[in-house]
C-alpha atoms as a PDB file:
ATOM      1  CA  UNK A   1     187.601 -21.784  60.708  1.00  0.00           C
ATOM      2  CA  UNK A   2     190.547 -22.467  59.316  1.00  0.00           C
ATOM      3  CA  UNK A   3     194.606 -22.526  60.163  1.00  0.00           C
ATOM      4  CA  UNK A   4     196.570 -19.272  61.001  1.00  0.00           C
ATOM      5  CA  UNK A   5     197.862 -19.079  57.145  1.00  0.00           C
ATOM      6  CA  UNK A   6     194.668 -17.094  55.878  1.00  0.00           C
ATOM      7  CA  UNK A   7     194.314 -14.545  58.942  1.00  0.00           C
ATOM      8  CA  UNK A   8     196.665 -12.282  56.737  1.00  0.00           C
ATOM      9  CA  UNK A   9     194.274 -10.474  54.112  1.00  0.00           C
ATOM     10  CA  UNK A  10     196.722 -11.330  51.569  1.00  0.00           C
ATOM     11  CA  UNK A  11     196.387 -14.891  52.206  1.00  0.00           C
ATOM     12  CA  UNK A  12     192.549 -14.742  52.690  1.00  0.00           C
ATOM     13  CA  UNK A  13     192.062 -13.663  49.391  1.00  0.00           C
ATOM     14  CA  UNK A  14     193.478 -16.728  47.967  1.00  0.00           C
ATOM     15  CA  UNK A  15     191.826 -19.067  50.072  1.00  0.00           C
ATOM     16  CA  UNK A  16     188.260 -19.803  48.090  1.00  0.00           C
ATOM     17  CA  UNK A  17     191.039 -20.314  45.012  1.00  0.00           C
ATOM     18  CA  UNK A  18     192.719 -22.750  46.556  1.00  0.00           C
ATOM     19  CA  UNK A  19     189.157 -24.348  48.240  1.00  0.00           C
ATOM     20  CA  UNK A  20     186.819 -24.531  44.969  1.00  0.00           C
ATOM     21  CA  UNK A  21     183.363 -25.454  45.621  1.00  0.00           C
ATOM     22  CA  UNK A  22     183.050 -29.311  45.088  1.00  0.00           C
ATOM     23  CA  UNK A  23     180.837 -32.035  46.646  1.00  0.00           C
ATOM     24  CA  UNK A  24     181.125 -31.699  50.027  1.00  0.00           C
ATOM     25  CA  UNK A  25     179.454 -28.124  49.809  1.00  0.00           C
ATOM     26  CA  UNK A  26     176.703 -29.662  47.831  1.00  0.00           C
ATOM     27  CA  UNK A  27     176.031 -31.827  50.503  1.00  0.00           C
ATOM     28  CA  UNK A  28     176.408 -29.022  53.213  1.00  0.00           C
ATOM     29  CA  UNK A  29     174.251 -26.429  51.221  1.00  0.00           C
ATOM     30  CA  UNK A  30     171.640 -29.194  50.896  1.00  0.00           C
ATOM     31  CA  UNK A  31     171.289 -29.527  54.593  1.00  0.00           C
ATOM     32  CA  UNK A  32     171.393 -25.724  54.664  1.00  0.00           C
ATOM     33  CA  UNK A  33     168.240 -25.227  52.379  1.00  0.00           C
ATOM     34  CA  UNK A  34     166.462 -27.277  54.695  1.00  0.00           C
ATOM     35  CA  UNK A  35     166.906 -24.929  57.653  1.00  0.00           C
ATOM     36  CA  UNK A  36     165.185 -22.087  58.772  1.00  0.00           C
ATOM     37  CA  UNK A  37     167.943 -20.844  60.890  1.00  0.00           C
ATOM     38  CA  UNK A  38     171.901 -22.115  60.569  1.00  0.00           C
ATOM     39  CA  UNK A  39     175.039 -21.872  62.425  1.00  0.00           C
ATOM     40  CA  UNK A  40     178.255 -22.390  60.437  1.00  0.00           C
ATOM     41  CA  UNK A  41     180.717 -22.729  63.077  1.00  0.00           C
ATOM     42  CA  UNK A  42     184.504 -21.701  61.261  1.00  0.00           C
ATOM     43  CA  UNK A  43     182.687 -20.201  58.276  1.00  0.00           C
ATOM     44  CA  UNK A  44     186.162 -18.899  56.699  1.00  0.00           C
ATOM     45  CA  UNK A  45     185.196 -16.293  53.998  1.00  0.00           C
ATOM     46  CA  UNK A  46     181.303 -17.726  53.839  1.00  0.00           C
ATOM     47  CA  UNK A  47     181.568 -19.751  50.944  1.00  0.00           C
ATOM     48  CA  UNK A  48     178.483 -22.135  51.933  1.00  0.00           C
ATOM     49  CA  UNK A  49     176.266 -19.255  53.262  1.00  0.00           C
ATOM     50  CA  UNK A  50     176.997 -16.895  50.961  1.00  0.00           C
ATOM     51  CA  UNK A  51     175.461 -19.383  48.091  1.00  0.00           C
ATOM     52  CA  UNK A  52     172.388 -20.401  50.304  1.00  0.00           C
ATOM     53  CA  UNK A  53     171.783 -16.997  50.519  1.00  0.00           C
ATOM     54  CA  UNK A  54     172.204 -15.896  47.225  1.00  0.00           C
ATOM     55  CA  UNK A  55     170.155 -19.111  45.801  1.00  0.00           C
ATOM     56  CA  UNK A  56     167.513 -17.504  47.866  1.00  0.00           C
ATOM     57  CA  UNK A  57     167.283 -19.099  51.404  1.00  0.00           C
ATOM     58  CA  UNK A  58     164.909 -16.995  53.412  1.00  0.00           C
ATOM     59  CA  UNK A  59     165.670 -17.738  57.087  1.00  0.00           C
ATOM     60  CA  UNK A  60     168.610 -16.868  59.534  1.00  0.00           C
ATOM     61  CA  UNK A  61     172.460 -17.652  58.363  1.00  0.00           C
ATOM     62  CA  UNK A  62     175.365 -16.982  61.029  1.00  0.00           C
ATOM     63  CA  UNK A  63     178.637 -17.190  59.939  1.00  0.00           C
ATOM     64  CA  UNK A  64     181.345 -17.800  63.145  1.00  0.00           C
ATOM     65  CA  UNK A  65     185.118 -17.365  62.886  1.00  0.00           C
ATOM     66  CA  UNK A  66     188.077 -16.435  64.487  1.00  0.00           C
ATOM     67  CA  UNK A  67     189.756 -14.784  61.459  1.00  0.00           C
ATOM     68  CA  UNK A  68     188.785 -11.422  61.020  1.00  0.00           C
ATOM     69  CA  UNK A  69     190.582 -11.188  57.575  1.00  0.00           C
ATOM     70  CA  UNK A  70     188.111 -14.229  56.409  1.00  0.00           C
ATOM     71  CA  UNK A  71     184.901 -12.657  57.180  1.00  0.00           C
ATOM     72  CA  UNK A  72     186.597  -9.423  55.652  1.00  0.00           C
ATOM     73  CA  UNK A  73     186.108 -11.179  52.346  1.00  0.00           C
ATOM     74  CA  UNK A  74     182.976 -12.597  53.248  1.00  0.00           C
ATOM     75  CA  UNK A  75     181.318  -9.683  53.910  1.00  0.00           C
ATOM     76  CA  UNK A  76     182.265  -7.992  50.682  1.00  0.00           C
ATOM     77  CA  UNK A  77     179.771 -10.243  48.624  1.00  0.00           C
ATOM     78  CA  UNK A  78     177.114 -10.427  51.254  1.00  0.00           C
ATOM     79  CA  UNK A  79     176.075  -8.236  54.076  1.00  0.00           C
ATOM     80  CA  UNK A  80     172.636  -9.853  54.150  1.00  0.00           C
ATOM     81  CA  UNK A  81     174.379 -12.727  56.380  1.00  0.00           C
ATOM     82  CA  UNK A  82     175.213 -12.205  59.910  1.00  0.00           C
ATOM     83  CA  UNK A  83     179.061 -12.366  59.991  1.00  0.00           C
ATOM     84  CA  UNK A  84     180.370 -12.583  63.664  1.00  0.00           C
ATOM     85  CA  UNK A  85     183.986 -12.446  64.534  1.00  0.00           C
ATOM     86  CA  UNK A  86     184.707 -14.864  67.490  1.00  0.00           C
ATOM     87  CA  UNK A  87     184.565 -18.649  68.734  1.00  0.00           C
ATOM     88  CA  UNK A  88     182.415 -20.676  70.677  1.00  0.00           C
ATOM     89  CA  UNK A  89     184.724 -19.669  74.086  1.00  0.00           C
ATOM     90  CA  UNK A  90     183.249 -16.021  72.878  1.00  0.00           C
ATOM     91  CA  UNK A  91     180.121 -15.970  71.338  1.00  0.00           C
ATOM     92  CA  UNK A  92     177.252 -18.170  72.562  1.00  0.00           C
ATOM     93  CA  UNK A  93     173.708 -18.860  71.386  1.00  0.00           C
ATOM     94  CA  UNK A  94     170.907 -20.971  73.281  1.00  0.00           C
ATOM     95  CA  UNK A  95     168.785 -22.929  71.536  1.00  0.00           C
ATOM     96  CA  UNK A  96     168.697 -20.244  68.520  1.00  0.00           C
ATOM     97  CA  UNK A  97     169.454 -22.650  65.005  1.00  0.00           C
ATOM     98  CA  UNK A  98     167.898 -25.912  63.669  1.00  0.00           C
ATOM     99  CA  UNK A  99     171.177 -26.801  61.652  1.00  0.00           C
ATOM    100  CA  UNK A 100     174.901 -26.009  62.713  1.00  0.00           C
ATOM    101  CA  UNK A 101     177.749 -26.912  60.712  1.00  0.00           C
ATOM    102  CA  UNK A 102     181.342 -27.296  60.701  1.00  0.00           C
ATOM    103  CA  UNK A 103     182.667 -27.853  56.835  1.00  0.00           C
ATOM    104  CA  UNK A 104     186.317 -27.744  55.632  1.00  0.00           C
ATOM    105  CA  UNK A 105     188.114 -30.178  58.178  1.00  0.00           C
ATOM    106  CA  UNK A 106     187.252 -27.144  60.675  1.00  0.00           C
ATOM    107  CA  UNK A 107     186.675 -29.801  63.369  1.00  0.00           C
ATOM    108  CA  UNK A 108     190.211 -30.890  63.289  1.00  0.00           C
ATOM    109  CA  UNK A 109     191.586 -27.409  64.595  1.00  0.00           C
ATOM    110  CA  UNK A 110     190.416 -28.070  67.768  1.00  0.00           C
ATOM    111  CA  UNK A 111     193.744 -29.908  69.314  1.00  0.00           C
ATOM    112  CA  UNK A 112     193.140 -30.608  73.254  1.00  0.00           C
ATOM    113  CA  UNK A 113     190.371 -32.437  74.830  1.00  0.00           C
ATOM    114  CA  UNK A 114     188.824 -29.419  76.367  1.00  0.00           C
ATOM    115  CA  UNK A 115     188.914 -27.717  73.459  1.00  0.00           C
ATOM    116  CA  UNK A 116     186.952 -30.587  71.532  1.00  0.00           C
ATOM    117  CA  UNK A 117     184.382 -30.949  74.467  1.00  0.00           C
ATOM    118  CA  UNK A 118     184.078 -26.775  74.743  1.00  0.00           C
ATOM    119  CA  UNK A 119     182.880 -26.708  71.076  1.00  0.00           C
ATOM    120  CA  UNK A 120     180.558 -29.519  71.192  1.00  0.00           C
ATOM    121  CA  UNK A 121     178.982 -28.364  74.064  1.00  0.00           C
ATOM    122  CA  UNK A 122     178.451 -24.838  72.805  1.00  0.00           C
ATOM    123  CA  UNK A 123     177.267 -26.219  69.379  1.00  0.00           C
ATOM    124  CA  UNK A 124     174.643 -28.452  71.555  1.00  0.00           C
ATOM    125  CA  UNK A 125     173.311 -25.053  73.657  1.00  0.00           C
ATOM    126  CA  UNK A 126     172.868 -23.913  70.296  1.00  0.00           C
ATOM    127  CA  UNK A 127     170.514 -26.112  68.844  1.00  0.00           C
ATOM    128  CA  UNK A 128     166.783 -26.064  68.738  1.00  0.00           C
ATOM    129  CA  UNK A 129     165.098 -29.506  69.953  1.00  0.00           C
ATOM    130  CA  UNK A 130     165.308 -31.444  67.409  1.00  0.00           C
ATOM    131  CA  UNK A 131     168.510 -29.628  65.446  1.00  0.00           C
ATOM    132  CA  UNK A 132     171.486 -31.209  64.265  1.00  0.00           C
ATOM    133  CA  UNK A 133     175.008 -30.972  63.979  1.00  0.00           C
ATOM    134  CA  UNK A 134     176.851 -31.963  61.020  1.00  0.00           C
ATOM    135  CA  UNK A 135     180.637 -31.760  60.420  1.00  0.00           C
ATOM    136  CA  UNK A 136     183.645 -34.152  58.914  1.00  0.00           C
ATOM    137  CA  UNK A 137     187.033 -34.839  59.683  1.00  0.00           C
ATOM    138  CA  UNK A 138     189.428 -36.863  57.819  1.00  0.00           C
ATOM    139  CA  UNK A 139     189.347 -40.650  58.256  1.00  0.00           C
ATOM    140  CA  UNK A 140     193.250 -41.400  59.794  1.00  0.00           C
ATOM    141  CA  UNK A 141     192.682 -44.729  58.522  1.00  0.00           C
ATOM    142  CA  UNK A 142     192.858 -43.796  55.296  1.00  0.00           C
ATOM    143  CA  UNK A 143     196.021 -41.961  56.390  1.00  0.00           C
ATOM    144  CA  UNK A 144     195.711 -38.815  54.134  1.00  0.00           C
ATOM    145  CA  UNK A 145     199.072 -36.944  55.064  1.00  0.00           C
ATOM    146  CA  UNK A 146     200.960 -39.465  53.387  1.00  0.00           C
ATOM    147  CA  UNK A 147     199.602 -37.196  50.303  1.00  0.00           C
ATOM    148  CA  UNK A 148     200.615 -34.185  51.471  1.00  0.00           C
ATOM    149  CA  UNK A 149     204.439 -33.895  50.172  1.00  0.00           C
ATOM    150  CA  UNK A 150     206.426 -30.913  49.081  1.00  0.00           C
ATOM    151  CA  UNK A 151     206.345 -32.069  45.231  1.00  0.00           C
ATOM    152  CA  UNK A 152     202.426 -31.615  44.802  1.00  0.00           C
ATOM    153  CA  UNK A 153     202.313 -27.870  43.924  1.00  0.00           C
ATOM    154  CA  UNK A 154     198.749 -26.336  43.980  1.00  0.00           C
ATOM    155  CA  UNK A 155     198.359 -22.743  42.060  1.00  0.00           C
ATOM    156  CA  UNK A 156     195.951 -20.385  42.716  1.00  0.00           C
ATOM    157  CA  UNK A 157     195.778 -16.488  41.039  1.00  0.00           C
ATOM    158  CA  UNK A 158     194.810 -13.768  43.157  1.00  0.00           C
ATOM    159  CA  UNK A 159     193.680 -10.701  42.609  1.00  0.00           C
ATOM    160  CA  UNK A 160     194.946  -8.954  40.313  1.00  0.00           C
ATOM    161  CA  UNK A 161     196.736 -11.781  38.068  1.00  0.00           C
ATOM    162  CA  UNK A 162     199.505 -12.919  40.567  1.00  0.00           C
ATOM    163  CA  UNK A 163     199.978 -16.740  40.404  1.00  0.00           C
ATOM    164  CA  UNK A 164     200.220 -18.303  44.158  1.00  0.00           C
ATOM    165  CA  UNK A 165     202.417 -21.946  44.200  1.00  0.00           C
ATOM    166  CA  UNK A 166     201.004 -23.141  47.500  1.00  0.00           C
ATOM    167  CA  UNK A 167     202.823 -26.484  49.327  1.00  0.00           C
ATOM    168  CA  UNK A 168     202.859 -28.564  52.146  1.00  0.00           C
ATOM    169  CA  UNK A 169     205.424 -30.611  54.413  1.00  0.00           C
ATOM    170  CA  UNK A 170     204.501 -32.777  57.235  1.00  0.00           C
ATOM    171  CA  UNK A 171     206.811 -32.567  60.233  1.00  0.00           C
ATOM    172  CA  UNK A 172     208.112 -35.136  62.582  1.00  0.00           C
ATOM    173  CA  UNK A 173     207.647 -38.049  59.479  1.00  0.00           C
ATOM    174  CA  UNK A 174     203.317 -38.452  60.869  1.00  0.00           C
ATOM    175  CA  UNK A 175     201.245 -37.999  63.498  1.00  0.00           C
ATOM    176  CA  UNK A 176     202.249 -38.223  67.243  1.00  0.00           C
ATOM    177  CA  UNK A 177     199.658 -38.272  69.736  1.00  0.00           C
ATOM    178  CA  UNK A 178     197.359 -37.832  66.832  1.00  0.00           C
ATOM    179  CA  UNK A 179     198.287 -35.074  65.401  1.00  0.00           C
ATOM    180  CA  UNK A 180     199.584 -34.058  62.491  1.00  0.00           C
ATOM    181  CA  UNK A 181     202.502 -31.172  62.015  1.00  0.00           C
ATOM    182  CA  UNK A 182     203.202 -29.468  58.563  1.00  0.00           C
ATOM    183  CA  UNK A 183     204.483 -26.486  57.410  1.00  0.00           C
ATOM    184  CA  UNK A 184     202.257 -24.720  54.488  1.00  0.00           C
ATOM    185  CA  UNK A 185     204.301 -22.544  52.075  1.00  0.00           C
ATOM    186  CA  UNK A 186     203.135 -19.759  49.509  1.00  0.00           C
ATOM    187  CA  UNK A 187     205.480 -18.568  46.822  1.00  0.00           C
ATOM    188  CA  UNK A 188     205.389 -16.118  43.889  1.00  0.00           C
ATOM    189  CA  UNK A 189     207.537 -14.760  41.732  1.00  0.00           C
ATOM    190  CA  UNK A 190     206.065 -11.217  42.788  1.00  0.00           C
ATOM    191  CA  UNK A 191     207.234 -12.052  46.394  1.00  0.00           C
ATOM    192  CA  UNK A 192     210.514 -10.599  47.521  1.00  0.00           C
ATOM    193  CA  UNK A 193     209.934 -14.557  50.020  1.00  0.00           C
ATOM    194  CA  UNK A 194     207.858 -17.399  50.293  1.00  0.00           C
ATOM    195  CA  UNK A 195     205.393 -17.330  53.101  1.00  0.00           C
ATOM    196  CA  UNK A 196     205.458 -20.045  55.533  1.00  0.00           C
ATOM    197  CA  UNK A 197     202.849 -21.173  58.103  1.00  0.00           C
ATOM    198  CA  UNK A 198     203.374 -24.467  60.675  1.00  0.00           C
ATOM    199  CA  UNK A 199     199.685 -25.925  61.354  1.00  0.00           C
ATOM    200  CA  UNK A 200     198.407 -28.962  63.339  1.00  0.00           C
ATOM    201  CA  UNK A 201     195.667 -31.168  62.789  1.00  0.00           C
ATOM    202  CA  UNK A 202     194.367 -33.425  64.795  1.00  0.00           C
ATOM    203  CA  UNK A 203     192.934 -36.861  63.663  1.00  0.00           C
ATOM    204  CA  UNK A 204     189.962 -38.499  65.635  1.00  0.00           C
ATOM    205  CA  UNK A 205     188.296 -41.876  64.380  1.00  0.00           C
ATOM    206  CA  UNK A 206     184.576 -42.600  64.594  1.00  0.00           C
ATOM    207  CA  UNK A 207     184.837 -43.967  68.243  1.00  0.00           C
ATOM    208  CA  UNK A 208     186.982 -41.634  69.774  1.00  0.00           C
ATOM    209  CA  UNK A 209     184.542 -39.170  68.208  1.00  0.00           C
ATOM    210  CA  UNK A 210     181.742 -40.932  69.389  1.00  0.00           C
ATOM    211  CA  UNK A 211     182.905 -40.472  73.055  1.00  0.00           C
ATOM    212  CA  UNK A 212     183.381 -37.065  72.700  1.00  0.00           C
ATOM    213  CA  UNK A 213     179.488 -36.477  71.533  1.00  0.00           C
ATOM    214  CA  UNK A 214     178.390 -38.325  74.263  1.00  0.00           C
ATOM    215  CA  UNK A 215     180.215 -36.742  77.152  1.00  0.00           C
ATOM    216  CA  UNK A 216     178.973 -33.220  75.204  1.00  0.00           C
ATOM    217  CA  UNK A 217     175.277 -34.229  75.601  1.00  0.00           C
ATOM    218  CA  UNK A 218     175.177 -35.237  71.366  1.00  0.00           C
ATOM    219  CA  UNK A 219     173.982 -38.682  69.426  1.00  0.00           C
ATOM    220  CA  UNK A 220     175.338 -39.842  66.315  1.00  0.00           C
ATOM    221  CA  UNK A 221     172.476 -40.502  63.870  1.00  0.00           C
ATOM    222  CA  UNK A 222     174.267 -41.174  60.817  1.00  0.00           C
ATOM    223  CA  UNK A 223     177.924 -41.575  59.454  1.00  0.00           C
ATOM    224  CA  UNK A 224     179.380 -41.471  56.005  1.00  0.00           C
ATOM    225  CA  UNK A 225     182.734 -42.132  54.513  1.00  0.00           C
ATOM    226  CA  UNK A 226     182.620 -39.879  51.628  1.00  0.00           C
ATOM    227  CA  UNK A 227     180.352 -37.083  49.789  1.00  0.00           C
ATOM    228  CA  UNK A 228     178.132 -39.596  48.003  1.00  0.00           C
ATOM    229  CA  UNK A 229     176.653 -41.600  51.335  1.00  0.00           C
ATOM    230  CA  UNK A 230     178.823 -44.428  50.973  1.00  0.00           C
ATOM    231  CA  UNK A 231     179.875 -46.459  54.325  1.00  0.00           C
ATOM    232  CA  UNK A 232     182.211 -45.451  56.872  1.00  0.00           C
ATOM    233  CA  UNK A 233     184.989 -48.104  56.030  1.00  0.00           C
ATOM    234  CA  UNK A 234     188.789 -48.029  56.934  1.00  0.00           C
ATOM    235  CA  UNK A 235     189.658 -46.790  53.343  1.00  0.00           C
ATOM    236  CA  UNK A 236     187.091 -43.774  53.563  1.00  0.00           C
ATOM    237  CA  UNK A 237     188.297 -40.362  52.878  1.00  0.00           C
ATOM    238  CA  UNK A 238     186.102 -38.917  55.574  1.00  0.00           C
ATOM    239  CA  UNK A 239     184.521 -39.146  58.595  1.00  0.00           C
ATOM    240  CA  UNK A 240     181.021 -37.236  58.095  1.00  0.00           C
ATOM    241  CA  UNK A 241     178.893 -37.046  61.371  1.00  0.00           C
ATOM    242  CA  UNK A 242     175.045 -36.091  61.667  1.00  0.00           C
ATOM    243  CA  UNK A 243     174.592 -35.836  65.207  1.00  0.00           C
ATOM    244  CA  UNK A 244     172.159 -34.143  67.337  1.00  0.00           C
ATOM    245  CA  UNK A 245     171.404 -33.391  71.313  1.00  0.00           C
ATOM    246  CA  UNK A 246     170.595 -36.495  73.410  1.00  0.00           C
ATOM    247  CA  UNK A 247     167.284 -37.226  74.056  1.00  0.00           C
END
């Protein structure tokens, strides 16, 4: 799952460019190898399921998401996965996976109450006994989108040799109500015009997350603050959740 930018083709195809595989999908694909059946809830273009699979994982790998021009590229690598257009107001399982998943700051689409709640509780239906849930969000205490600033330039190349300058803006100088405004822009000199998307974000710490689990029917069993295990401190990059239906 990710923001509106990539559900034009010619975005998707820069987005696994622009998202190279690093530690948090080691620690996701771990989990992954683990399970005999897995949900990845926001898949984008596969990434994460497409490796599991082609490293040889045996069992059952679903890959959810609302972007049809995502699983497009997905798709085109493996067909072995089942790749299902939709989100959990759409598509439903019951008690069908022993691992779901939410990687990429997916989690942090999800902007209204109901909409947090909707997700957890589907995600919860979809687990085995005994299944987890595991996802991250971005710590706000560590106040990340003071980084994200017109003058850091990432380029990507697509298909085909052109070179992508991608940026981002936030709006409204931070978060209000805890969320976070910005405007993402894509330039090349092969464009007659840049391309420019406006996404929000929204930022939940550990207890506000924490109530949100509950009233969904989940436990937290474990949190991390980054990749490696370390705590869940105030200058933590990330919020990572194992969680899991309450007893």
């Amino acid at each position: 799952m990710v923001d509106d930018s990539f559900a034009d083709v010619s975005l998707a195809v820069l987005y696994d460019g622009l998202n190279t595989w690093g530690p948090a999908d080691d620690f996701y694909l771990g989990l992954v190898r683990q399970a005999d059946a897995v949900l990845d809830v926001g898949c984008g273009t596969g990434q994460l399921l497409r490796r599991a699979r082609a490293e040889g994982h045996r069992g059952r790998l679903v890959g959810l998401d609302p972007a049809a021009a995502m699983l497009v590229q997905a798709r085109r690598d493996r067909t072995d996965v089942e790749w299902v257009l939709g989100d959990t107001r759409v598509r439903s399982w019951d008690g069908e996976f022993d691992l779901a998943v939410m990687t990429g700051h997916a989690f942090q689409v999800l902007l209204g109450d109901e909409d947090v709640l909707q997700c957890l509780r589907a995600v919860r239906r979809a687990l085995k006994p005994g299944g987890r849930f595991v996802f991250e969000t971005r710590n706000p205490a560590a106040r990340p989108w003071e980084r994200w600033t017109p003058d850091r330039v990432h380029e990507v190349t697509a298909p085909g040799g052109t070179v992508v300058r991608v940026r981002h803006e936030v709006q409204d100088g931070g978060p209000r109500d805890g969320r976070v405004r910005f405007t993402e822009t894509f330039d090349s000199d092969h464009w007659p015009a840049p391309r420019v998307s406006h996404t929000v974000l929204r930022f939940l710490d550990a207890a506000e997350l924490d109530g949100f689990l509950t009233a969904a029917g989940l436990t937290v069993l474990e949190q991390y603050g980054d990749w490696g295990g370390g705590p869940l401190t105030p200058a933590a990059p990330e919020i990572i959740t194992v969680a899991a239906p309450a007893a």
